[in-house]
Protein backbone atom coordinates (compact mmCIF):
# COMPACT_ATOMS: atom_id res chain seq x y z
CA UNK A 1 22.28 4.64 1.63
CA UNK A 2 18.94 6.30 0.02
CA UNK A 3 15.34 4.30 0.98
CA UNK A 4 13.90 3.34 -1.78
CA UNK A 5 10.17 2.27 -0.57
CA UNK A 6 7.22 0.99 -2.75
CA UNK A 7 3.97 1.70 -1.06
CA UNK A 8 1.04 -1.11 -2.27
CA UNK A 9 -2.24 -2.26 -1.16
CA UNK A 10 -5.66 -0.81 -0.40
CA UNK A 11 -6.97 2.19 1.61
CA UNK A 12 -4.79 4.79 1.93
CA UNK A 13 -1.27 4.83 0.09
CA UNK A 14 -1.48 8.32 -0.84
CA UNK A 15 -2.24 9.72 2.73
CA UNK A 16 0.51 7.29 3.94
CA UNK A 17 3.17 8.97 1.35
CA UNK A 18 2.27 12.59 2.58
CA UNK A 19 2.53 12.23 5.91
CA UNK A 20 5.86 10.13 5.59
CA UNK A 21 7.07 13.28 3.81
CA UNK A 22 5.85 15.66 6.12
CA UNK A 23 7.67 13.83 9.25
CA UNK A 24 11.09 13.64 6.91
CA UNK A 25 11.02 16.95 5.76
CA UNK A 26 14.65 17.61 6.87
CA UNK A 27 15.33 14.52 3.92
CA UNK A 28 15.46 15.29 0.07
CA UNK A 29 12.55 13.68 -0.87
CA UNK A 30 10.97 12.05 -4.37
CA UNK A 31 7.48 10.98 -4.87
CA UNK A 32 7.06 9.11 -7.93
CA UNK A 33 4.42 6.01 -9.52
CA UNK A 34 5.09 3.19 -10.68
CA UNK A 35 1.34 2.99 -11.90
CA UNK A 36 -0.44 6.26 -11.87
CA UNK A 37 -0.88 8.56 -8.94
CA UNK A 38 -3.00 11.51 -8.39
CA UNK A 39 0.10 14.82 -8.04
CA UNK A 40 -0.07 15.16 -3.98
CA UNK A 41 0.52 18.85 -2.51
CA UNK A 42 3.24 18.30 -0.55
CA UNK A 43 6.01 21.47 -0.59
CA UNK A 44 9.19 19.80 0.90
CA UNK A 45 9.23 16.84 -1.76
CA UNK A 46 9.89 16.63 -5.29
CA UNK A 47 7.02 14.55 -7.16
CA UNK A 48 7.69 13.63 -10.37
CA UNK A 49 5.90 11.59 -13.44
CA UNK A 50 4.17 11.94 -16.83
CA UNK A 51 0.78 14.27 -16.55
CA UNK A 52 -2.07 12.90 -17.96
CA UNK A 53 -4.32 16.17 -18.86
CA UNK A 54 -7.45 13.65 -19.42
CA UNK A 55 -7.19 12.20 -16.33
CA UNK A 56 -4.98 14.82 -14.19
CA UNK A 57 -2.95 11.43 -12.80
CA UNK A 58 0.78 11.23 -12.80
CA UNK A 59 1.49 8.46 -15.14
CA UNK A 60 5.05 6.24 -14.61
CA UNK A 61 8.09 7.45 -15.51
CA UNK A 62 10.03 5.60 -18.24
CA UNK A 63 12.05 2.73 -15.70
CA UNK A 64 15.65 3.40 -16.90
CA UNK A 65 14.75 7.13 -16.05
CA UNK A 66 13.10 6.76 -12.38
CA UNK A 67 16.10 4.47 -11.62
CA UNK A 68 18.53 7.41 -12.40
CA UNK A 69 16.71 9.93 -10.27
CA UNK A 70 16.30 7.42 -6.85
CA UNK A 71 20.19 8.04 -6.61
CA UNK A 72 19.69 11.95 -6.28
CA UNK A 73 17.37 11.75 -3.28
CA UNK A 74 17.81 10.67 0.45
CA UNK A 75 14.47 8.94 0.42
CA UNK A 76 12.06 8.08 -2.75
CA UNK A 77 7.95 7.13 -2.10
CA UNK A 78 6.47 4.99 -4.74
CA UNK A 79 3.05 4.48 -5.31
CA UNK A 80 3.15 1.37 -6.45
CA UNK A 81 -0.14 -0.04 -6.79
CA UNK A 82 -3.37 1.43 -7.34
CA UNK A 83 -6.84 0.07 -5.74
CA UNK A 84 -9.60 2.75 -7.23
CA UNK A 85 -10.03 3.40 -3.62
CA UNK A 86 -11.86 0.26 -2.92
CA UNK A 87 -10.82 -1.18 0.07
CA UNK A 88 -9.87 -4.97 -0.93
CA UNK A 89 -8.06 -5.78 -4.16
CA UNK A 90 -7.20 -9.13 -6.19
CA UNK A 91 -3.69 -8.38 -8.07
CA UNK A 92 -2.92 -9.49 -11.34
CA UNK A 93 0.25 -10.97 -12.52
CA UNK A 94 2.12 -8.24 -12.76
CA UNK A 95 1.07 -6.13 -9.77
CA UNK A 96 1.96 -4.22 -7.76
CA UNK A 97 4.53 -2.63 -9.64
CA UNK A 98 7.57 -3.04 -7.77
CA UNK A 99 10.92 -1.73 -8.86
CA UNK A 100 14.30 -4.10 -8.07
CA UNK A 101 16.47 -1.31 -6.21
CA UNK A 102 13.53 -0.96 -3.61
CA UNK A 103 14.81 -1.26 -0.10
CA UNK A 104 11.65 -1.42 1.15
CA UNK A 105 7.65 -3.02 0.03
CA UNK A 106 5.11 -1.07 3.02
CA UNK A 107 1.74 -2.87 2.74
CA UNK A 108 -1.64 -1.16 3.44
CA UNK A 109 -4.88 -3.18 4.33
CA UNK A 110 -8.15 -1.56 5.41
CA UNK A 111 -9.57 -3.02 8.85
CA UNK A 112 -12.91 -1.95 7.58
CA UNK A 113 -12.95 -4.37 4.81
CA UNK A 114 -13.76 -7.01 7.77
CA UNK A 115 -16.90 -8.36 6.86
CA UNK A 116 -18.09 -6.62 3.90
CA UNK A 117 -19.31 -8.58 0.96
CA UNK A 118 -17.15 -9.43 -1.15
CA UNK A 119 -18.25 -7.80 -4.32
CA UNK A 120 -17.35 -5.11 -6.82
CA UNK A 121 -18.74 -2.29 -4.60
CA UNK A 122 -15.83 -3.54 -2.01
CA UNK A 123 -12.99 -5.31 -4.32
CA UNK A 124 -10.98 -4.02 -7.22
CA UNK A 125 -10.35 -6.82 -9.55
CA UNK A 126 -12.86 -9.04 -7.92
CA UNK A 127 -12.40 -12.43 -10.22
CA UNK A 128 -8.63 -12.38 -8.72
CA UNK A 129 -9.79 -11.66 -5.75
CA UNK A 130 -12.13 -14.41 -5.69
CA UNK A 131 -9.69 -16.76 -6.48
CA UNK A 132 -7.35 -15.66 -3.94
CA UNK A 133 -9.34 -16.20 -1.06
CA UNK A 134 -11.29 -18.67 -2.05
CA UNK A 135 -14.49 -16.55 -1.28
CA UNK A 136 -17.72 -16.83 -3.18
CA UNK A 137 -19.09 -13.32 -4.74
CA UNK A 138 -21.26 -11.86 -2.27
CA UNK A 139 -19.87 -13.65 0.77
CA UNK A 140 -18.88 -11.92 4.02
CA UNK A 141 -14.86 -11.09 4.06
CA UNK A 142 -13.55 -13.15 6.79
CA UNK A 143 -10.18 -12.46 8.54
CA UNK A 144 -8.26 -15.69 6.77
CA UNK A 145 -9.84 -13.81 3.11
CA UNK A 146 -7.55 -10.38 4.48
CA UNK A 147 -4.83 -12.78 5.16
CA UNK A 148 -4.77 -14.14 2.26
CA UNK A 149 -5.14 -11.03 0.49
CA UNK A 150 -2.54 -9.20 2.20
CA UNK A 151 0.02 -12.35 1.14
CA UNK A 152 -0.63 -11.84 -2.52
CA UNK A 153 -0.45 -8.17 -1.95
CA UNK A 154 3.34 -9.08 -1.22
CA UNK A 155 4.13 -11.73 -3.76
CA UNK A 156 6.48 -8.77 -6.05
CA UNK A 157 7.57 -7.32 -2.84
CA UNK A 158 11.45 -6.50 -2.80
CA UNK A 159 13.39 -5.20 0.37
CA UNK A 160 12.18 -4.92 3.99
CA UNK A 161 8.25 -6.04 3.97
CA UNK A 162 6.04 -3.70 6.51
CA UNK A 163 2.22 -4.35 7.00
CA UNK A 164 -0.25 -1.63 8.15
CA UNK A 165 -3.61 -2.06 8.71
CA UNK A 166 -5.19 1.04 8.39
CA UNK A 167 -8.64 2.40 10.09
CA UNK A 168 -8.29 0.93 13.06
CA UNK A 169 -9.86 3.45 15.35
CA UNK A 170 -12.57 2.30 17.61
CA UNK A 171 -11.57 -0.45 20.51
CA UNK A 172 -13.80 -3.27 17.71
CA UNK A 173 -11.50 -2.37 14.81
CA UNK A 174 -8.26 -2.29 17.22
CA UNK A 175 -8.70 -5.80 18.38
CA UNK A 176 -9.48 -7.27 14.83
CA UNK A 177 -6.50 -5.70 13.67
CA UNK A 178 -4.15 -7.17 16.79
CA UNK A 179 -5.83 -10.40 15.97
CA UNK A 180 -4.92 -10.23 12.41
CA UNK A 181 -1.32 -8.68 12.86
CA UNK A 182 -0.94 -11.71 15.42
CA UNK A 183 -1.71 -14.51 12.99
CA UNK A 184 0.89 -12.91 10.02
CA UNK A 185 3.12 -12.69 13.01
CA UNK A 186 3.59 -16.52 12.97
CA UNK A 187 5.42 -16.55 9.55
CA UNK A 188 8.33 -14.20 10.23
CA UNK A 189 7.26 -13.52 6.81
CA UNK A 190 6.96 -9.00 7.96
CA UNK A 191 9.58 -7.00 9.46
CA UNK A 192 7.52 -5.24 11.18
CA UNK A 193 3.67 -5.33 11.67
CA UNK A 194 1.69 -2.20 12.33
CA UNK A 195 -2.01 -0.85 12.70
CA UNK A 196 -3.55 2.42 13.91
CA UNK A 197 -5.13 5.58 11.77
CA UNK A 198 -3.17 7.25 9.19
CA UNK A 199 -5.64 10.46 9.21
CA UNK A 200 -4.86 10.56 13.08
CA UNK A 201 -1.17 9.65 12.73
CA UNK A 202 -1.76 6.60 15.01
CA UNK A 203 0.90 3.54 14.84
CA UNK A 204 1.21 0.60 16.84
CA UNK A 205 3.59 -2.19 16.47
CA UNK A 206 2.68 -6.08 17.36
């Protein structure tokens, strides 16, 4: 049966798709948005979408169309959210973009965001945000703000849910990320719960 996997959050979606379809390269491969993506170089995958020459960002495909091609391939990569590469995000109603035939939703959080004000320098759609966590503008992000974040990152999520917290690399960010990973643990609510480094190709399951 192909994997159909939807790839959402903040800090690092694109790096996450790449090296995915580096280790499968034996697979035939797609790499498609469902929002807008910027066209990785990858040589062993097909990446498809709608150019945008003003931007240079792959734009969606038309839905009916995508949902033809997923069939063709042994595993599809959607970019399925977009965060202007800010490391928190508050989603809006209809975000992330999630298709129905997904067989699995992969969640990225940044371990760095731990602590950082919570402001527009930091957080894309920062009024949602704000209301999500419960945070004032300005005030420190606190590991129950991530949580909460990463739960409404999830809310459209179809098929097998994954969390990775990213940029966990020095023995400070490890242990905030085990401590994190630990409380979502509780819920059952992940099928599997990872952090590590995707630029060093580091994963570790709780």
């Amino acid at each position: 049966m192909p994997i159909v996997a939807a790839v959402i959050g903040c800090g690092g979606k694109t790096s996450l798709i790449k090296k995915t379809a580096a280790y499968y390269k034996h697979k035939k491969i797609l790499i498609s948005p469902t929002t807008k993506m910027y066209p990785p170089e990858i040589k062993n995958a097909d990446c498809r979408g709608i150019l945008n020459p003003n931007t240079g960002k792959l734009e969606a495909l038309p839905p009916d169309e995508l949902a033809k091609l997923v069939s063709q391939y042994d595993l599809t990569l959607l970019e399925a959210d977009g965060s202007r590469s800010l490391p928190c995000k508050g989603w809006k109603e209809n975000e992330p973009v999630i298709p129905s035939y997904c067989t699995h939703t992969i969640g990225l959080a940044s371990i760095n965001a731990l602590g950082k004000a919570a402001d527009s320098k930091t957080v894309h759609n920062l009024a949602q945000f704000l209301a999500i966590t419960g945070l004032q503008e300005g005030e420190a992000i606190s590991q129950k703000a991530l949580q909460k974040m990463i739960y409404e990152m999830f809310k459209n999520s179809v098929g097998e849910r994954i969390i990775f917290i990213n940029q966990a690399e020095s023995q400070e960010s490890i242990k905030a990320a085990q401590e994190l990973l630990l409380e979502l643990k509780k819920t059952e609510f992940f099928a599997k719960l990872l952090y590590g480094s995707i630029n060093n190709e580091i994963y570790q399951e709780v």
